[in-house]
Protein backbone atom coordinates (compact mmCIF):
# COMPACT_ATOMS: atom_id res chain seq x y z
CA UNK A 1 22.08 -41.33 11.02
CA UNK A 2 19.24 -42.96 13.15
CA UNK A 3 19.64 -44.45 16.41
CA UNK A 4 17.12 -46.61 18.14
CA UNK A 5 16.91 -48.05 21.28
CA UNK A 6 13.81 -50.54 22.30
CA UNK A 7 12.73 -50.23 25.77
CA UNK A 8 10.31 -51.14 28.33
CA UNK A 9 8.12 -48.76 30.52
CA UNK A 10 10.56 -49.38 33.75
CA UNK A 11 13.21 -48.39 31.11
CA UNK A 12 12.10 -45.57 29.81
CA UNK A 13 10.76 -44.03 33.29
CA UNK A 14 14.75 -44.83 34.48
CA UNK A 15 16.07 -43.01 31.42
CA UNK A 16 14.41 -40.05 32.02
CA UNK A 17 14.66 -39.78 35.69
CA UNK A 18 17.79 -40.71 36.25
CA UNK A 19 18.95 -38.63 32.53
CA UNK A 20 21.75 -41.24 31.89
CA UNK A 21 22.87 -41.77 28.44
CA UNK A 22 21.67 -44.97 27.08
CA UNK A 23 24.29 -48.07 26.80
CA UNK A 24 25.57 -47.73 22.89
CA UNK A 25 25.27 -51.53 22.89
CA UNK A 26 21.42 -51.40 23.38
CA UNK A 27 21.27 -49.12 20.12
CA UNK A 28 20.66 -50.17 16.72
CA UNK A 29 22.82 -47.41 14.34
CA UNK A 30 21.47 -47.31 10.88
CA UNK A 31 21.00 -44.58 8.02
CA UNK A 32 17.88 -45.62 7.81
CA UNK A 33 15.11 -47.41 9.89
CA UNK A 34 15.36 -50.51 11.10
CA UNK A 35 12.92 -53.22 11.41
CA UNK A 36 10.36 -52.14 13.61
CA UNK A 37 9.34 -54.99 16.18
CA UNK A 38 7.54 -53.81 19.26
CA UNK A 39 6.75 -56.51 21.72
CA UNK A 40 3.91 -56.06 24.40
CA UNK A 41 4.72 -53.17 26.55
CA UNK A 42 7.62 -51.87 24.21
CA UNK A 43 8.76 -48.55 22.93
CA UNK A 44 11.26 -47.54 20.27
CA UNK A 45 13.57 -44.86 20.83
CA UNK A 46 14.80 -42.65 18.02
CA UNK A 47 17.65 -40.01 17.62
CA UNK A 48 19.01 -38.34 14.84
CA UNK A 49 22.30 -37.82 17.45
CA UNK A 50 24.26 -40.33 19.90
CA UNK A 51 22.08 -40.58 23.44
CA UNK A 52 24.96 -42.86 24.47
CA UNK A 53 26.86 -39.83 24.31
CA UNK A 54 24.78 -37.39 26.06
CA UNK A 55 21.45 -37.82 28.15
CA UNK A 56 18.34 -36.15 25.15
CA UNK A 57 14.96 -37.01 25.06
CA UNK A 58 13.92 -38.68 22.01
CA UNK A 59 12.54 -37.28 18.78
CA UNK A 60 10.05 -40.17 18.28
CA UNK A 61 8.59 -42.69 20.44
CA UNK A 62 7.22 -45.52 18.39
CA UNK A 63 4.69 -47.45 19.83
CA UNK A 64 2.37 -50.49 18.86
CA UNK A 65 -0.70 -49.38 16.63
CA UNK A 66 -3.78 -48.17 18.41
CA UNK A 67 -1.62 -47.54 22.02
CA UNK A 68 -1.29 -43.97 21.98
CA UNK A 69 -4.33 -42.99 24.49
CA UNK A 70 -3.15 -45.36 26.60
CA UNK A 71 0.51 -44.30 26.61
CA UNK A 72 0.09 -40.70 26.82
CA UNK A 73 -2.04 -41.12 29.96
CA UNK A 74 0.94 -43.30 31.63
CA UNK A 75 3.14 -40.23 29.86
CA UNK A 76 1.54 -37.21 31.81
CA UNK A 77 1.06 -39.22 34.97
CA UNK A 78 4.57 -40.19 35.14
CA UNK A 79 6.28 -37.49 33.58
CA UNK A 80 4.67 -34.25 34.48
CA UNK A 81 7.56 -32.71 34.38
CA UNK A 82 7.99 -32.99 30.83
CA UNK A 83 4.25 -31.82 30.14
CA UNK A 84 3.22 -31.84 27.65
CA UNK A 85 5.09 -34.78 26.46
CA UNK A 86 4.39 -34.02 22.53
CA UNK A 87 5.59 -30.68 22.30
CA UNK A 88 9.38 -32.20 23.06
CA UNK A 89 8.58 -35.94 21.50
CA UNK A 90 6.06 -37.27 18.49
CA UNK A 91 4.29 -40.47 19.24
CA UNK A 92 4.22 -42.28 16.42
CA UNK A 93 2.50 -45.72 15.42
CA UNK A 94 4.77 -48.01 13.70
CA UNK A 95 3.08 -46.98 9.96
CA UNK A 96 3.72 -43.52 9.97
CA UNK A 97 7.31 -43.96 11.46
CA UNK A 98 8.28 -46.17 8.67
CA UNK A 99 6.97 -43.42 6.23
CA UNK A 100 7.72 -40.05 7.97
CA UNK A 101 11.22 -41.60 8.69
CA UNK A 102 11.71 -42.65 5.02
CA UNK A 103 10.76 -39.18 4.13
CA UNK A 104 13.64 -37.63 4.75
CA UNK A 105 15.71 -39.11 2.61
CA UNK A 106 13.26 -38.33 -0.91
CA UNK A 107 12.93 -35.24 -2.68
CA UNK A 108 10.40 -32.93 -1.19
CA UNK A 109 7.88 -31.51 -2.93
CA UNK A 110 7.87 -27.41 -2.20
CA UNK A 111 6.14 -25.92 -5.33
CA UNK A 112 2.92 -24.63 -3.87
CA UNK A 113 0.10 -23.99 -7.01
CA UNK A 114 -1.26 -20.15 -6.61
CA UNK A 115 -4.68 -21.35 -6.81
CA UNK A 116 -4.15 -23.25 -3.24
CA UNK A 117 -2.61 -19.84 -1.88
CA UNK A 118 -6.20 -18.51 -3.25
CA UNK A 119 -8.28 -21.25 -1.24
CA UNK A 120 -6.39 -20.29 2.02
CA UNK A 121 -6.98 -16.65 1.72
CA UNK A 122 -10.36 -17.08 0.53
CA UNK A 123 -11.30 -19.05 3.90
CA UNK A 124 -9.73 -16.56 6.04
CA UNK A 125 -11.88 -13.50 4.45
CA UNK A 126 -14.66 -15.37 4.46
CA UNK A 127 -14.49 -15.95 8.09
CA UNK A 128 -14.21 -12.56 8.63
CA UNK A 129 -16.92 -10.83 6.46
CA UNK A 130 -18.97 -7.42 7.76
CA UNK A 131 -16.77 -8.22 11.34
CA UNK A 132 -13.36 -5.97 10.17
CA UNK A 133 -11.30 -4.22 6.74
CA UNK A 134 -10.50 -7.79 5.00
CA UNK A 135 -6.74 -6.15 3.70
CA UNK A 136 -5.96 -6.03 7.87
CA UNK A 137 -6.38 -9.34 8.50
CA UNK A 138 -3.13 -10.52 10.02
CA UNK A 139 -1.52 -13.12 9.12
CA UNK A 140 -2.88 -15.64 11.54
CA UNK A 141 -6.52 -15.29 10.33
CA UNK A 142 -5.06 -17.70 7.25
CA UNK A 143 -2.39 -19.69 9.18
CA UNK A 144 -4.89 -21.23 11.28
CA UNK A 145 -7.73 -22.21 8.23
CA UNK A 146 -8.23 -25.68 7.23
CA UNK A 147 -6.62 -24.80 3.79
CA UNK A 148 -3.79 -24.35 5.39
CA UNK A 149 -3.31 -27.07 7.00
CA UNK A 150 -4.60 -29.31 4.27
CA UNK A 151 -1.59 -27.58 1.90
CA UNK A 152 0.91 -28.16 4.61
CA UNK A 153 -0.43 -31.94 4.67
CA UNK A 154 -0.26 -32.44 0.81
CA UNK A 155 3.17 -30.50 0.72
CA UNK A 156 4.71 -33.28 3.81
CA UNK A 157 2.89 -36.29 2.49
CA UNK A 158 2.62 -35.81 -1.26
CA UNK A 159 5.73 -38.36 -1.96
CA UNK A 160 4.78 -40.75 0.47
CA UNK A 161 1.42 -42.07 0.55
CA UNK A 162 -0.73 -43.25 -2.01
CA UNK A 163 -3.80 -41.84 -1.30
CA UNK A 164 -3.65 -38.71 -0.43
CA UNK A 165 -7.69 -38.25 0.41
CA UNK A 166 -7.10 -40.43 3.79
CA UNK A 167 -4.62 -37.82 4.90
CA UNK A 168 -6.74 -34.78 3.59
CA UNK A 169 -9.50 -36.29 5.61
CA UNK A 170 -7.30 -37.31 8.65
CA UNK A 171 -6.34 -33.63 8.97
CA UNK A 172 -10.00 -32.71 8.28
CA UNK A 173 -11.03 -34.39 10.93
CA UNK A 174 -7.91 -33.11 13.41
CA UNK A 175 -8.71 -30.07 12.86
CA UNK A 176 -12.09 -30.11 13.72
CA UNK A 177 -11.61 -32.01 16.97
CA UNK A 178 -9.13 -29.79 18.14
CA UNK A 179 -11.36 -26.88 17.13
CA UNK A 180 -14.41 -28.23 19.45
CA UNK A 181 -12.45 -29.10 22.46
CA UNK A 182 -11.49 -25.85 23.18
CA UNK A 183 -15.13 -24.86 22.76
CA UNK A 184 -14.40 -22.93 19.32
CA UNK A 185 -17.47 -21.47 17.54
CA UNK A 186 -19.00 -22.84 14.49
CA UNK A 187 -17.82 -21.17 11.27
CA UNK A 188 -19.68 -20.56 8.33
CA UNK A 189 -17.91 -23.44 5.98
CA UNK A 190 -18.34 -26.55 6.91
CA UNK A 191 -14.98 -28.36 7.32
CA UNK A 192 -16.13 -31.33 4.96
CA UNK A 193 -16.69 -28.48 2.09
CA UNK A 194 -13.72 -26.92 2.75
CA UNK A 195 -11.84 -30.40 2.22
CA UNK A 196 -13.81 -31.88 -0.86
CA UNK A 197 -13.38 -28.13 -1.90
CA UNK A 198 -9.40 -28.31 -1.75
CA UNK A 199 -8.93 -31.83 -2.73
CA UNK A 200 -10.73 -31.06 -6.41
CA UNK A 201 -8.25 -28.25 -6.67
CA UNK A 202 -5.34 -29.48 -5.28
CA UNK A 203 -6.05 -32.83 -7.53
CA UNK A 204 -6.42 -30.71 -10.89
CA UNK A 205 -3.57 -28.50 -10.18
CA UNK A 206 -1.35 -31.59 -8.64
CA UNK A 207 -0.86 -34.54 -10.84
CA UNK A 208 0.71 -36.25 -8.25
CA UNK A 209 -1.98 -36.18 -5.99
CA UNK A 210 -4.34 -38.65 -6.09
CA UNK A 211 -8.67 -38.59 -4.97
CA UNK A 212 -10.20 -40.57 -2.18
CA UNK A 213 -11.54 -43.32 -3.47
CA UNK A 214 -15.02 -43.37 -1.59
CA UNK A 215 -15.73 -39.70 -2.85
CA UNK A 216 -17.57 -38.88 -6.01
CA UNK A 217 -16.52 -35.75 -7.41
CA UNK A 218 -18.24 -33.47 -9.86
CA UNK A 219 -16.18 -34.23 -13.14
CA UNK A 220 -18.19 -30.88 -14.68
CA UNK A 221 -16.46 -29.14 -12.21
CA UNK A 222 -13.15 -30.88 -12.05
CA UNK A 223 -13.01 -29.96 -16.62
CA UNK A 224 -13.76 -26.59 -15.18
CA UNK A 225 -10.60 -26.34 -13.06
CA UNK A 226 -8.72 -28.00 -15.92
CA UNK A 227 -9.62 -25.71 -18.09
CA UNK A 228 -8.64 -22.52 -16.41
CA UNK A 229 -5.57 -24.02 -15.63
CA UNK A 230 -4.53 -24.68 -19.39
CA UNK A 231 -6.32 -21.97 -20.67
CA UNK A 232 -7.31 -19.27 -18.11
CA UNK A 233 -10.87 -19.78 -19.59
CA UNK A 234 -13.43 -22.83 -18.99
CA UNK A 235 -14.86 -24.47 -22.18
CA UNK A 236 -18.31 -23.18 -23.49
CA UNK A 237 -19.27 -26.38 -23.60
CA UNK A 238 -18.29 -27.23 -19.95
CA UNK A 239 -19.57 -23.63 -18.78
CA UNK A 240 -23.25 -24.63 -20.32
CA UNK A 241 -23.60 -27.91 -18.35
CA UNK A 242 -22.84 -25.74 -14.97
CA UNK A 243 -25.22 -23.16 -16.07
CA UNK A 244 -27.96 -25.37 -15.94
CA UNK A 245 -27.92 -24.99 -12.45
CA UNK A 246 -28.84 -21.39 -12.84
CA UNK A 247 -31.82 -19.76 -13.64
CA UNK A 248 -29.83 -16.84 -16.01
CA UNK A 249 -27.59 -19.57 -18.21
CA UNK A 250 -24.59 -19.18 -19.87
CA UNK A 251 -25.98 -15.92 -21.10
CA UNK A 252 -25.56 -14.70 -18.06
CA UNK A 253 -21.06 -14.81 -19.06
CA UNK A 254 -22.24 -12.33 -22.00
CA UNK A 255 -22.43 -9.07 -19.99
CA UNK A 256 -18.79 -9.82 -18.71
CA UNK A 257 -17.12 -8.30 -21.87
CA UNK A 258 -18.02 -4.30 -21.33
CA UNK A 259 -15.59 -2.27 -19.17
CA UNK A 260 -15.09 -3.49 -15.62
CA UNK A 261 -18.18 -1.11 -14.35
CA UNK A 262 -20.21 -2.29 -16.36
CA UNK A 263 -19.71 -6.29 -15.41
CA UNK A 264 -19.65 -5.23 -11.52
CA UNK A 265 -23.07 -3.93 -12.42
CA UNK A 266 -23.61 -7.05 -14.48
CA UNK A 267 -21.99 -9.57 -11.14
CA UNK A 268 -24.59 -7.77 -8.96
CA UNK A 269 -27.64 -8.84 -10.56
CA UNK A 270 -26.38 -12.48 -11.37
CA UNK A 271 -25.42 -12.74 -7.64
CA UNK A 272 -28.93 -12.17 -6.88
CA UNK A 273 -29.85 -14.54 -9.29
CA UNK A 274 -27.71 -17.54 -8.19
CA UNK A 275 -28.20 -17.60 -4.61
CA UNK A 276 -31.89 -19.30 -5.38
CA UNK A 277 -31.90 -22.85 -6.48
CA UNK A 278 -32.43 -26.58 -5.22
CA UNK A 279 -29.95 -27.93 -2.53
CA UNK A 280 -28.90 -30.73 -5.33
CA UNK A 281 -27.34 -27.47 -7.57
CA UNK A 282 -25.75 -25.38 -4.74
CA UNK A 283 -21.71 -26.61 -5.05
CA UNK A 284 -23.00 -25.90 -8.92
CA UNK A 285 -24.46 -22.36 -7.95
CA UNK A 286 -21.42 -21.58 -5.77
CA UNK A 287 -18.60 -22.24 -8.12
CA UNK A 288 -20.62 -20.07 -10.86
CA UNK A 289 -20.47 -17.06 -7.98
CA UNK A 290 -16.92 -17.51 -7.86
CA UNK A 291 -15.97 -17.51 -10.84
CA UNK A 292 -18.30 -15.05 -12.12
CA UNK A 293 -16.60 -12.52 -9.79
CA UNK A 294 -13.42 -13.40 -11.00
CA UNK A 295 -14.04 -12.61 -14.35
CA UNK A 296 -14.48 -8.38 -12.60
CA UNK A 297 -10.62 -8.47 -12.75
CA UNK A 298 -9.16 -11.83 -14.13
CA UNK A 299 -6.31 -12.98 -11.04
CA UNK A 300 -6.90 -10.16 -8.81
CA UNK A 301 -8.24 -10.77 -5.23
CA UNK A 302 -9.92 -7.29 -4.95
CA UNK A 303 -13.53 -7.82 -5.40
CA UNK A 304 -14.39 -10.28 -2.30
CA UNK A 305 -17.41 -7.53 -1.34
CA UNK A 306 -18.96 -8.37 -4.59
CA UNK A 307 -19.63 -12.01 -3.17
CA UNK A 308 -21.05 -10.90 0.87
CA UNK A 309 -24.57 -10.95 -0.15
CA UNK A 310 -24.14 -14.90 -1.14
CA UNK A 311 -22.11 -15.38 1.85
CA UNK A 312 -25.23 -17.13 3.68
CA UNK A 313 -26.58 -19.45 0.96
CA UNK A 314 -23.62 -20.14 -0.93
CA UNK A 315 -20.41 -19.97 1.15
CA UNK A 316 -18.09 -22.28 -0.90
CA UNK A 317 -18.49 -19.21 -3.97
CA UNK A 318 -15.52 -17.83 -1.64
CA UNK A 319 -13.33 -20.52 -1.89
CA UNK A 320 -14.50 -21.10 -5.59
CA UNK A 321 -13.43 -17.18 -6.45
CA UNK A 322 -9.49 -17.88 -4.48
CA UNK A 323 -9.06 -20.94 -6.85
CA UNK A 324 -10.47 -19.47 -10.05
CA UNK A 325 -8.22 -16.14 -9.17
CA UNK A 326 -5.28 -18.33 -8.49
CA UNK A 327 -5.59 -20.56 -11.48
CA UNK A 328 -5.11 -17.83 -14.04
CA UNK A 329 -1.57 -17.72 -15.01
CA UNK A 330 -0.92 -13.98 -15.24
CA UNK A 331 -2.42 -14.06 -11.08
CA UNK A 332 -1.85 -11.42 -8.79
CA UNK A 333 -3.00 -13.47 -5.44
CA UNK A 334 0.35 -13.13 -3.87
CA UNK A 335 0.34 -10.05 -4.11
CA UNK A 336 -2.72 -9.60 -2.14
CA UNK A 337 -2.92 -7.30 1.14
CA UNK A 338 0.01 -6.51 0.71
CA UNK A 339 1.91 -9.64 0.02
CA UNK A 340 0.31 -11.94 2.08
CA UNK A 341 0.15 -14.91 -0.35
CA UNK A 342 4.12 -14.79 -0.48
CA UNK A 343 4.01 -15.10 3.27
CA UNK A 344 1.99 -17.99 3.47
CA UNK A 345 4.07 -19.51 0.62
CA UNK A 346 6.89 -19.04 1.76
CA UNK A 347 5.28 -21.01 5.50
CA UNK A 348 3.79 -24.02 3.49
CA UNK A 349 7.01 -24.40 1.48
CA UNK A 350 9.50 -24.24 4.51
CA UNK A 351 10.10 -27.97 4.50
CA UNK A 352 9.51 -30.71 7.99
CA UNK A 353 10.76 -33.66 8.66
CA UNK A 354 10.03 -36.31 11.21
CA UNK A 355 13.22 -36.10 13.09
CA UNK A 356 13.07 -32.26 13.57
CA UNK A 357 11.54 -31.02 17.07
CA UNK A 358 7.82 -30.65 17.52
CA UNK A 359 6.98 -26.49 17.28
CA UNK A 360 3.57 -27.11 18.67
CA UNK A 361 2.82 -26.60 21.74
CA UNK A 362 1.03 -29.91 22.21
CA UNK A 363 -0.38 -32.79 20.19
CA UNK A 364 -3.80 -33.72 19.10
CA UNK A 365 -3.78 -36.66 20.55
CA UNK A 366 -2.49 -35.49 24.10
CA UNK A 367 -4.91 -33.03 23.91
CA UNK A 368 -7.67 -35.83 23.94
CA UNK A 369 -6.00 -37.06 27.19
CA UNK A 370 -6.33 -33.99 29.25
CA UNK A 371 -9.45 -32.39 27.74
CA UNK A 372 -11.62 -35.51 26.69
CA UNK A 373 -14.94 -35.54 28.78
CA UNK A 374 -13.81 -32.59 30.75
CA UNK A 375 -16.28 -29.76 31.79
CA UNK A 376 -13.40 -26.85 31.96
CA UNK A 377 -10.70 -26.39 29.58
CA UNK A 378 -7.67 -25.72 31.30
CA UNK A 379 -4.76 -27.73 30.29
CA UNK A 380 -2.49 -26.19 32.70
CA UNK A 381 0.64 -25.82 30.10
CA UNK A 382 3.41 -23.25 28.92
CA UNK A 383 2.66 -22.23 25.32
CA UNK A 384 5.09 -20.50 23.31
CA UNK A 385 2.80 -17.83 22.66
CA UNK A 386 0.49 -16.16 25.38
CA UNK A 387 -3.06 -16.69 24.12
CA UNK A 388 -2.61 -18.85 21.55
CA UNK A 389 -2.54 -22.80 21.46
CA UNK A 390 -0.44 -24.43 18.30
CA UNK A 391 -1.82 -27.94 17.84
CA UNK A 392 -0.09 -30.42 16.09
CA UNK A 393 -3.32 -32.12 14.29
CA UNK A 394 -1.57 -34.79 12.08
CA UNK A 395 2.14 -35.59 12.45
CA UNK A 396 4.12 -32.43 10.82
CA UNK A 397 0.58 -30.05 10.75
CA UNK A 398 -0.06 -28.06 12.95
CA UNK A 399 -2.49 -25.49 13.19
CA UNK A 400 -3.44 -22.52 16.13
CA UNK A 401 -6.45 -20.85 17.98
CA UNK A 402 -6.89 -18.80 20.55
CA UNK A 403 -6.38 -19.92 24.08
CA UNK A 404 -6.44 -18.84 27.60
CA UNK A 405 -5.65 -20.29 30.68
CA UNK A 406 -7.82 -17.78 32.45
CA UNK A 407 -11.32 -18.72 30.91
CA UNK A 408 -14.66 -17.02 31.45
CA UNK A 409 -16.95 -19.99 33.18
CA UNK A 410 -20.67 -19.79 31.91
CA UNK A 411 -23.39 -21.67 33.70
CA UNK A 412 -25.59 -23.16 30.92
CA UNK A 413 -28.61 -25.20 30.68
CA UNK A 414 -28.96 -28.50 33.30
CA UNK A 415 -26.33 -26.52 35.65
CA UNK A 416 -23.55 -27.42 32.49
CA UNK A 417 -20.33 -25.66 33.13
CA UNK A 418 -18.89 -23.96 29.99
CA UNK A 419 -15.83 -22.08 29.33
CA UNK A 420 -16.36 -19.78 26.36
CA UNK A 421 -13.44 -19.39 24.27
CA UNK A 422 -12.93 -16.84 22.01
CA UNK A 423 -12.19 -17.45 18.57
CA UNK A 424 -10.17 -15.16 16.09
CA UNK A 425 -12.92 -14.91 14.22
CA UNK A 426 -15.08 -13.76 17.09
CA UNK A 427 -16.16 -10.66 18.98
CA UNK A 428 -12.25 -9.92 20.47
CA UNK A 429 -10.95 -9.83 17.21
CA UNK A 430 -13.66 -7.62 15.85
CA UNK A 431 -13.76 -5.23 18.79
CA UNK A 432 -9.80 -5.01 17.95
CA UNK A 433 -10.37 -4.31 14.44
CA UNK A 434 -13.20 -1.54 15.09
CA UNK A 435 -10.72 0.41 16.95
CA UNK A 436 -7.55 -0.04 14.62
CA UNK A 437 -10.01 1.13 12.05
CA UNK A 438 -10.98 3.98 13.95
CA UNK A 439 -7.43 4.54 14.47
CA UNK A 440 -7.29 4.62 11.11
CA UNK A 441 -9.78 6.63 10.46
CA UNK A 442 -8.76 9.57 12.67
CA UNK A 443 -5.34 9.59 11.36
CA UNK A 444 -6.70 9.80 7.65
CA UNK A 445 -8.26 12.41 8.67
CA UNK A 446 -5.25 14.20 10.31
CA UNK A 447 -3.82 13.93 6.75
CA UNK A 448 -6.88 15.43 5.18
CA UNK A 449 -6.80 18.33 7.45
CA UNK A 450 -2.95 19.02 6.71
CA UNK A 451 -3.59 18.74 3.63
CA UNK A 452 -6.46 21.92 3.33
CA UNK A 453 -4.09 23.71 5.48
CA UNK A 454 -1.40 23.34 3.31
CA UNK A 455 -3.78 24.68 0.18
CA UNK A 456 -4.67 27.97 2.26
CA UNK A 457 -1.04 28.67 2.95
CA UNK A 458 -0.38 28.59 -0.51
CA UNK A 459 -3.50 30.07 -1.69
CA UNK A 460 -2.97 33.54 0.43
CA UNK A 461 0.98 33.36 0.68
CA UNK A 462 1.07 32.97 4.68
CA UNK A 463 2.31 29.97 7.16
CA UNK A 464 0.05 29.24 9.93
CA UNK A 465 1.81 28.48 13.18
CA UNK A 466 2.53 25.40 13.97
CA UNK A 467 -0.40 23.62 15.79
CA UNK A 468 -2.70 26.15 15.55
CA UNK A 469 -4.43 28.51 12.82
CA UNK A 470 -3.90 32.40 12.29
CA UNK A 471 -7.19 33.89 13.12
């Protein structure tokens, strides 16, 4: 059941105040959504429970397309109580209400394709080569890649847009924004070659998904995907058109049918190989990287050191390597650091609907409002979790970073203040890994040194005392 309620400003700030329950003969009561007129200075009101019952804040606000700047700054001046304002309520232009709201009442698409479980893991690692062990990566390191995101959009939107390219790149784009006005680093992908990237796998592996019209694709490579997905194995004939990118050839796949030594031997030298070419050949280059390395241990995820020396000239050979891995049928992605790939499955398939409460701890677009042409980022809100911001980037996508209230201030060039916020990805998280791995180290070799003790004992028929040695 819906209920809406259409209000004014005066309204809304009287509603809220005051936290009476709205007059049930101001609501419209539907199963679904009503007609959606919004006159000048109007907001729609929607439950999925009785506010003439029982004072509650609104799900959704709906307000008139291209208003939301404008209300969200009257939102945190009058309400900064409630701040911020998106974290208990989306704001929602009358388009995506009508869809979002419709959405809950179709079947939801929650089959996620191995092959996008390889792209997410494949950014995350990535990220984090030479800085830590990739198998102790936690679980964040992924949840907060593009990838992720992108799967979460295509898994919420999938049934209910045509073109699923504008929301790809409206998430793209999200994420990106949200990244730079906290002051996050650069990262070694670009987010436009993550996203054309995904949306060739995620359009080969998903029939239902359809390409942005105003990108050309490489067909070669999209007969490439096809094939591996049908046959775990790309056509010769395909394979020698994406060859000719390479110096070695299709030759080059020869030396991958000796014992798995012998073709990490073999994956060395062609690495070498395919890191030089023209700029024109490089997605070309990178995908033959990928899947190259893939072909070490067909659906394994183990061999991601094989690719750091191409990690400078051709970084999209990682993502190419998690698809071509995850595309095989007998694949063993999930499976990887210790079941990782089930956890994030098991994230992007836990369905969202428009009607649920926001989890973020603030939205994109609220973001803007406070931080938007603002020399220090300090936002000045409770977050569910200390150090971390959860964005909501695209209605029903959210993704996190690493936040702090208390930010270092850097004087830069021109007298610019700065505050320098550190990434996952950055020096904190690799100091923090050095010393687990130390950690880790020392208590190996605890166990190593039991372990000799426990071979002299046996070897002259004596127990040493415990914690010490017999002299």
């Amino acid at each position: 059941m819906i209920y809406q309620w259409t209000c004014n400003r005066l309204s809304l700030v009287d509603y809220i105040v005051n936290r009476k329950p709205v007059n049930e003969l101001d609501l419209k009561i539907s199963n679904s959504l009503c007609d959606l007129y919004i006159g000048n200075d109007e907001f729609v009101m929607i439950w999925d429970r009785n506010p003439s019952v029982e004072f509650s804040i609104p799900q959704v606000v709906v307000i008139n397309e291209n208003s939301t700047i404008d209300f969200l700054a009257w939102v945190t001046t009058y309400f900064r109580q409630i701040r911020p304002f998106t974290s208990q309520c989306r704001v929602l232009s009358p388009t995506y209400a009508k869809m979002l709201l419709q959405k809950d009442h179709e079947t939801i698409n929650t089959n996620v394709n191995t092959a996008i479980i390889g792209l997410i893991l494949a950014e995350g690692v990535a990220y984090s080569v030479g800085r830590t062990d990739l198998n102790r990566l936690p679980f964040s390191a992924f949840a907060r890649t593009l990838c992720f995101s992108l799967a979460k959009g295509s898994q919420n939107y999938i049934h209910t847009f045509a073109d699923m390219g504008l929301i790809l790149e409206e998430i793209r784009n999200g994420w990106a924004t949200a990244r730079e006005l906290v002051n996050q680093p650069s990262l070694i992908l670009s987010s436009s070659e993550i996203r054309e990237v995904f949306e060739i796998v995620n359009g080969v592996v998903d029939k239902d998904t359809f390409q942005h019209p105003k990108v050309k694709y490489d067909l070669v490579l999209v007969e490439a995907i096809k094939g591996l997905k049908e046959s775990g194995r790309i056509p010769n004939a395909v394979l020698a058109k994406i060859s000719e990118s390479s110096q070695a050839g299709i030759s080059i796949f020869r030396e991958m049918d000796g014992p798995r030594e012998t073709r990490v031997k073999a994956v060395e030298g062609i690495i070498r190989e395919l890191v030089i070419g023209p700029i024109e050949t490089k997605r070309r280059r990178a995908f033959l990287a990928g899947y190259i390395v893939s072909l070490v241990q067909p659906g394994s995820l183990d061999h991601f050191p094989l690719l750091s020396s191409a990690i400078t000239d051709l970084p999209e050979c990682f993502l190419w390597y998690g698809a071509c891995a995850g595309l095989i049928q007998e694949s063993s992605v999930d499976n990887y650091a210790n079941g990782l790939g089930w956890l994030l499955r098991r994230e992007l398939e836990r369905t969202s609907f428009c009607l649920d409460r926001p989890r973020c701890d603030i939205a994109l677009s609220e973001m803007i409002v406070l931080l938007k042409n603002r020399e220090e980022i300090n936002l000045n809100i409770r977050t569910l979790t200390s150090g971390t911001l959860e964005v909501e980037i695209f209605p029903l996508v959210s993704t996190t970073m690493k936040y702090s209230e208390h930010v270092e201030v850097i004087t830069g060039e021109k007298n610019t203040i700065i505050s320098n916020q550190k990434t996952l990805f950055g020096d904190e998280s690799q100091l923090r890994q050095d010393v687990l791995e130390i950690l880790y180290k020392i208590e190996e070799g605890t166990k190593s040194l039991y372990a000799i003790r426990k071979q002299v004992e046996m070897k002259f028929g004596e127990k040493t005392t415990k914690g010490k040695w017999k002299k």
